[in-house]
C-alpha atoms as a PDB file:
ATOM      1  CA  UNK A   1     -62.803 -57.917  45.050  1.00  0.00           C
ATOM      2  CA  UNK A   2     -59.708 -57.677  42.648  1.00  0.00           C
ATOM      3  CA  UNK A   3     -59.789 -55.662  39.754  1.00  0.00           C
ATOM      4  CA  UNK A   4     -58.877 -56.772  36.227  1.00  0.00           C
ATOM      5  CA  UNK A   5     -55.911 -54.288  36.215  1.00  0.00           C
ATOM      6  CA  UNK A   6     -54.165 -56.511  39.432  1.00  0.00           C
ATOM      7  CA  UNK A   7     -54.704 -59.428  37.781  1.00  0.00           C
ATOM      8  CA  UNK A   8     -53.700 -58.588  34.555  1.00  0.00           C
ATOM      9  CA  UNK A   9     -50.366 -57.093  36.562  1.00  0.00           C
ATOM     10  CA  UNK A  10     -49.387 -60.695  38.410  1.00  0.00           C
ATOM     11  CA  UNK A  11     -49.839 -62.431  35.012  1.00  0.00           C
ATOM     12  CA  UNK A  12     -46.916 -60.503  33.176  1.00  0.00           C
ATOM     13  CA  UNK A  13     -43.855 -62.074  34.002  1.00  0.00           C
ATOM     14  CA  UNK A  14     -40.324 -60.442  35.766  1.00  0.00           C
ATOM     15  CA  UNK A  15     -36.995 -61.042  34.982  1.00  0.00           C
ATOM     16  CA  UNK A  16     -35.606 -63.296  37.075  1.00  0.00           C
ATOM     17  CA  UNK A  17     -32.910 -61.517  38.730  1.00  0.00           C
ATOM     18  CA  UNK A  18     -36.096 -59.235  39.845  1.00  0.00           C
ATOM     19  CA  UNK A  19     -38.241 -62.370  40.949  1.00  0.00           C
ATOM     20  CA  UNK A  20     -35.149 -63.508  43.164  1.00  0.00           C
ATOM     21  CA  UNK A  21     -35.028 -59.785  44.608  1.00  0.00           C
ATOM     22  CA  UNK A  22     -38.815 -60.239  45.290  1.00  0.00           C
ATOM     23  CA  UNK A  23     -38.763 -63.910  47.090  1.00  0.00           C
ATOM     24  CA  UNK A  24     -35.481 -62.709  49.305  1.00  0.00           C
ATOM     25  CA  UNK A  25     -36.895 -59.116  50.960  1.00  0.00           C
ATOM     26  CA  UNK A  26     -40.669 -60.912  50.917  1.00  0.00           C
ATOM     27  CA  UNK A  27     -38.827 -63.594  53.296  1.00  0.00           C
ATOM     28  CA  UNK A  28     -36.980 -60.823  55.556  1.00  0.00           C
ATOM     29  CA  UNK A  29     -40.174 -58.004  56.070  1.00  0.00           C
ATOM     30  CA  UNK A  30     -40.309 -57.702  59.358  1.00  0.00           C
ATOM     31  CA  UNK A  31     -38.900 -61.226  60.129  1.00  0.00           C
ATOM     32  CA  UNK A  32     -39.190 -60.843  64.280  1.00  0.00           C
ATOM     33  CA  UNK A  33     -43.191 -60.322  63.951  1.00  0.00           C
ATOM     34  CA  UNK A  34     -45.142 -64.075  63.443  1.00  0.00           C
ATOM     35  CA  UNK A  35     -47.761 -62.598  61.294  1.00  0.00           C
ATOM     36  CA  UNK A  36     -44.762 -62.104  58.635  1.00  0.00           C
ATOM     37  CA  UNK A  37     -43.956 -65.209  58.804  1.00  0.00           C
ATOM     38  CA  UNK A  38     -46.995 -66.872  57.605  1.00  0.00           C
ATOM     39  CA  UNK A  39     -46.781 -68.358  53.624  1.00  0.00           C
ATOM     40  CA  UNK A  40     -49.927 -66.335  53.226  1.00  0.00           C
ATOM     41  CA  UNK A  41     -48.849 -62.888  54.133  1.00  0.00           C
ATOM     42  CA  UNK A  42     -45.136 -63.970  52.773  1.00  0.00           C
ATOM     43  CA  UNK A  43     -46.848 -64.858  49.099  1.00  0.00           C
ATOM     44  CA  UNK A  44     -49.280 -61.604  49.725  1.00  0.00           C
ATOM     45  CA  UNK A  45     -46.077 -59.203  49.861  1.00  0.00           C
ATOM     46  CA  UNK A  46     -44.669 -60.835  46.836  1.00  0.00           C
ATOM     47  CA  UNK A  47     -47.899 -60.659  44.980  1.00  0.00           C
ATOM     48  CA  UNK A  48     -47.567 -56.708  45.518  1.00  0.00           C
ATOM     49  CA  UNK A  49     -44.113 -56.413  44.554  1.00  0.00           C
ATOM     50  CA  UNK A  50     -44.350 -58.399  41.788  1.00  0.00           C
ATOM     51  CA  UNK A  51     -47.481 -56.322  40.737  1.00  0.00           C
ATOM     52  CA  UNK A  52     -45.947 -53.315  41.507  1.00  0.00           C
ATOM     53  CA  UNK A  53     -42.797 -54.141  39.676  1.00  0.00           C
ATOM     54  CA  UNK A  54     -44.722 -54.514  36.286  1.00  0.00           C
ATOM     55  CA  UNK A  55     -46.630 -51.160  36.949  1.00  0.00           C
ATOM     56  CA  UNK A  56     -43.491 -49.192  37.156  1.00  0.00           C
ATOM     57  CA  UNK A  57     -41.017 -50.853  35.687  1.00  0.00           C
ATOM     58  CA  UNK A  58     -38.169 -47.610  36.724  1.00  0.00           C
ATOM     59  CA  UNK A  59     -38.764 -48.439  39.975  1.00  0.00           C
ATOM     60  CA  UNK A  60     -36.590 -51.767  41.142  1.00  0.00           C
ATOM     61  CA  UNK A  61     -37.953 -53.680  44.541  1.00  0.00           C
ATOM     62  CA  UNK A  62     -35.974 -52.731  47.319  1.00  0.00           C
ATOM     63  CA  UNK A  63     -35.865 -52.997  50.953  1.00  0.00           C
ATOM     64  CA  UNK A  64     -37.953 -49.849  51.888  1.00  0.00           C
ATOM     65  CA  UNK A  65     -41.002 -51.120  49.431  1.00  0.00           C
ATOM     66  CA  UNK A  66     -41.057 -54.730  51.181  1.00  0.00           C
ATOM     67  CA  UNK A  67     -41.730 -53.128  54.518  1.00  0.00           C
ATOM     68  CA  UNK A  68     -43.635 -50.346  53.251  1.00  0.00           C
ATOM     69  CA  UNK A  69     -46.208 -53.346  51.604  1.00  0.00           C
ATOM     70  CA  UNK A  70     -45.546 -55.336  55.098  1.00  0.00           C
ATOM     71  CA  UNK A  71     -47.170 -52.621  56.921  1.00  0.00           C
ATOM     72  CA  UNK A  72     -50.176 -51.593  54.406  1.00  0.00           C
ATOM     73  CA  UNK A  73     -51.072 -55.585  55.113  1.00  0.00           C
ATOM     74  CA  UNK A  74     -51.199 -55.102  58.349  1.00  0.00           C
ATOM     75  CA  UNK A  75     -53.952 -52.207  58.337  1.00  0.00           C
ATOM     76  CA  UNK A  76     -55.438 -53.142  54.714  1.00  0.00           C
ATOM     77  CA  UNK A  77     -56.459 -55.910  52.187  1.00  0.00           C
ATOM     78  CA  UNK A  78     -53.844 -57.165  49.361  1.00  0.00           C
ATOM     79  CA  UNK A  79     -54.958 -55.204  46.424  1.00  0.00           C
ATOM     80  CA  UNK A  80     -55.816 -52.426  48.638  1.00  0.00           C
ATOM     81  CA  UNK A  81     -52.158 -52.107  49.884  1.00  0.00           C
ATOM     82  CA  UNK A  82     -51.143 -52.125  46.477  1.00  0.00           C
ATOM     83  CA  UNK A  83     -53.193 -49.323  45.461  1.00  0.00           C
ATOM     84  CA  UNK A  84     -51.498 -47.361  48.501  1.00  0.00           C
ATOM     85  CA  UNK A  85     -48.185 -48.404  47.907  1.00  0.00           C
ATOM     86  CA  UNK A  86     -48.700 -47.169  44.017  1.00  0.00           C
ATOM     87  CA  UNK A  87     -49.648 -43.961  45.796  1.00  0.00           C
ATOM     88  CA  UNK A  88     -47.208 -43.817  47.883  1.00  0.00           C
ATOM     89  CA  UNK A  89     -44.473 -44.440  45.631  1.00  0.00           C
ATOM     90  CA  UNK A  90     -45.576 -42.474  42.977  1.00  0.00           C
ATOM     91  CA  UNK A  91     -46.707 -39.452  44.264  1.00  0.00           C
ATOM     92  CA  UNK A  92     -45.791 -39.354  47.919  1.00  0.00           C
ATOM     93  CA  UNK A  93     -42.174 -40.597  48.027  1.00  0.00           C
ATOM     94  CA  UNK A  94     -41.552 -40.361  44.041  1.00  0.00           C
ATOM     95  CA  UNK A  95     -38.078 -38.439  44.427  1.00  0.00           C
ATOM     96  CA  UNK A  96     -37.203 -41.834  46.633  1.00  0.00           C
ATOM     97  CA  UNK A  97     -37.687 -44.524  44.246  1.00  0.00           C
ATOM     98  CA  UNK A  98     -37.197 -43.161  40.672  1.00  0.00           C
ATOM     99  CA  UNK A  99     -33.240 -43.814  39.017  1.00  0.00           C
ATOM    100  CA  UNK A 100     -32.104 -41.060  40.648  1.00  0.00           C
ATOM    101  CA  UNK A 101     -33.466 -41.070  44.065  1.00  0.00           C
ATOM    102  CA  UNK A 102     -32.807 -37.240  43.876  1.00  0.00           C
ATOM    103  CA  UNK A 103     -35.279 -37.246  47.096  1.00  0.00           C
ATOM    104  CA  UNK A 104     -33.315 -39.334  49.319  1.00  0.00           C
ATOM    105  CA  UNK A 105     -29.870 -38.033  48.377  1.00  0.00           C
ATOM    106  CA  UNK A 106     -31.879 -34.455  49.268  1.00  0.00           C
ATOM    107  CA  UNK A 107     -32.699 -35.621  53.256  1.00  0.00           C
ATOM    108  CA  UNK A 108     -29.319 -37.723  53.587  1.00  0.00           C
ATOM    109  CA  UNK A 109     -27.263 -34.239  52.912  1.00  0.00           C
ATOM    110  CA  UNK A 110     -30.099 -32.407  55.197  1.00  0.00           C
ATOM    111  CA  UNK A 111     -29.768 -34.939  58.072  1.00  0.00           C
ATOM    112  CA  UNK A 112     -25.836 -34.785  57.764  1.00  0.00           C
ATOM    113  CA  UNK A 113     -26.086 -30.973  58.115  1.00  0.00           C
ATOM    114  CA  UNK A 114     -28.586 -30.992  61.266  1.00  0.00           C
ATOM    115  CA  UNK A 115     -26.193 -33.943  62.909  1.00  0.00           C
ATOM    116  CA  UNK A 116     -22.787 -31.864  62.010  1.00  0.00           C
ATOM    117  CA  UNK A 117     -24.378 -28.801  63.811  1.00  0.00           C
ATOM    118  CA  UNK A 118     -25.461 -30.731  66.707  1.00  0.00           C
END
């Protein structure tokens, strides 16, 4: 069952430039695996993105959020792996995705430490 807020989400439309970004990673998530390469799963993942894109509109599509939604299909439903990509995104891996990716920059300087003293 899809909720009114999903629907209402893949009605608004992206700029362009963001669609493009959208209908390129949606065509490369996990490429070698055949399920991914089905139009249905293929339109799923840009369904999400797109969705996701108008939820949080700070956040821009990238390659870690196509394969993060590639996965959640695998296990779960379409509006179900958007509701636990939101989650993840927002309150798991927030640091990661917002303008500053404050997060990421954190680990990379981390995992250069732990490889220098290896």
């Amino acid at each position: 069952i899809t909720t009114i807020y999903y629907t209402e989400l893949l009605k608004e439309s992206l700029v362009k430039e963001q669609q493009e970004i959208i209908d390129q990673l949606a065509g490369t998530t996990f490429s070698e695996n055949p399920f991914f390469s089905l139009t249905q799963v293929q339109e799923a993942i840009k369904r999400i993105m797109h969705a996701y894109s108008v939820r949080n509109k700070g956040i821009n599509c990238q390659k870690p959020i196509n394969l993060i939604t590639g996965f959640l299909l695998l296990l779960i439903g379409e509006e179900r792996a958007f509701w636990v990509l939101s989650y993840i995104i927002e309150d798991l891996l927030c640091t990661y995705f917002d303008t500053t990716t404050v997060g990421f920059k954190t680990d990379v300087k981390v995992f250069e430490n732990l490889v220098q003293y290896k």
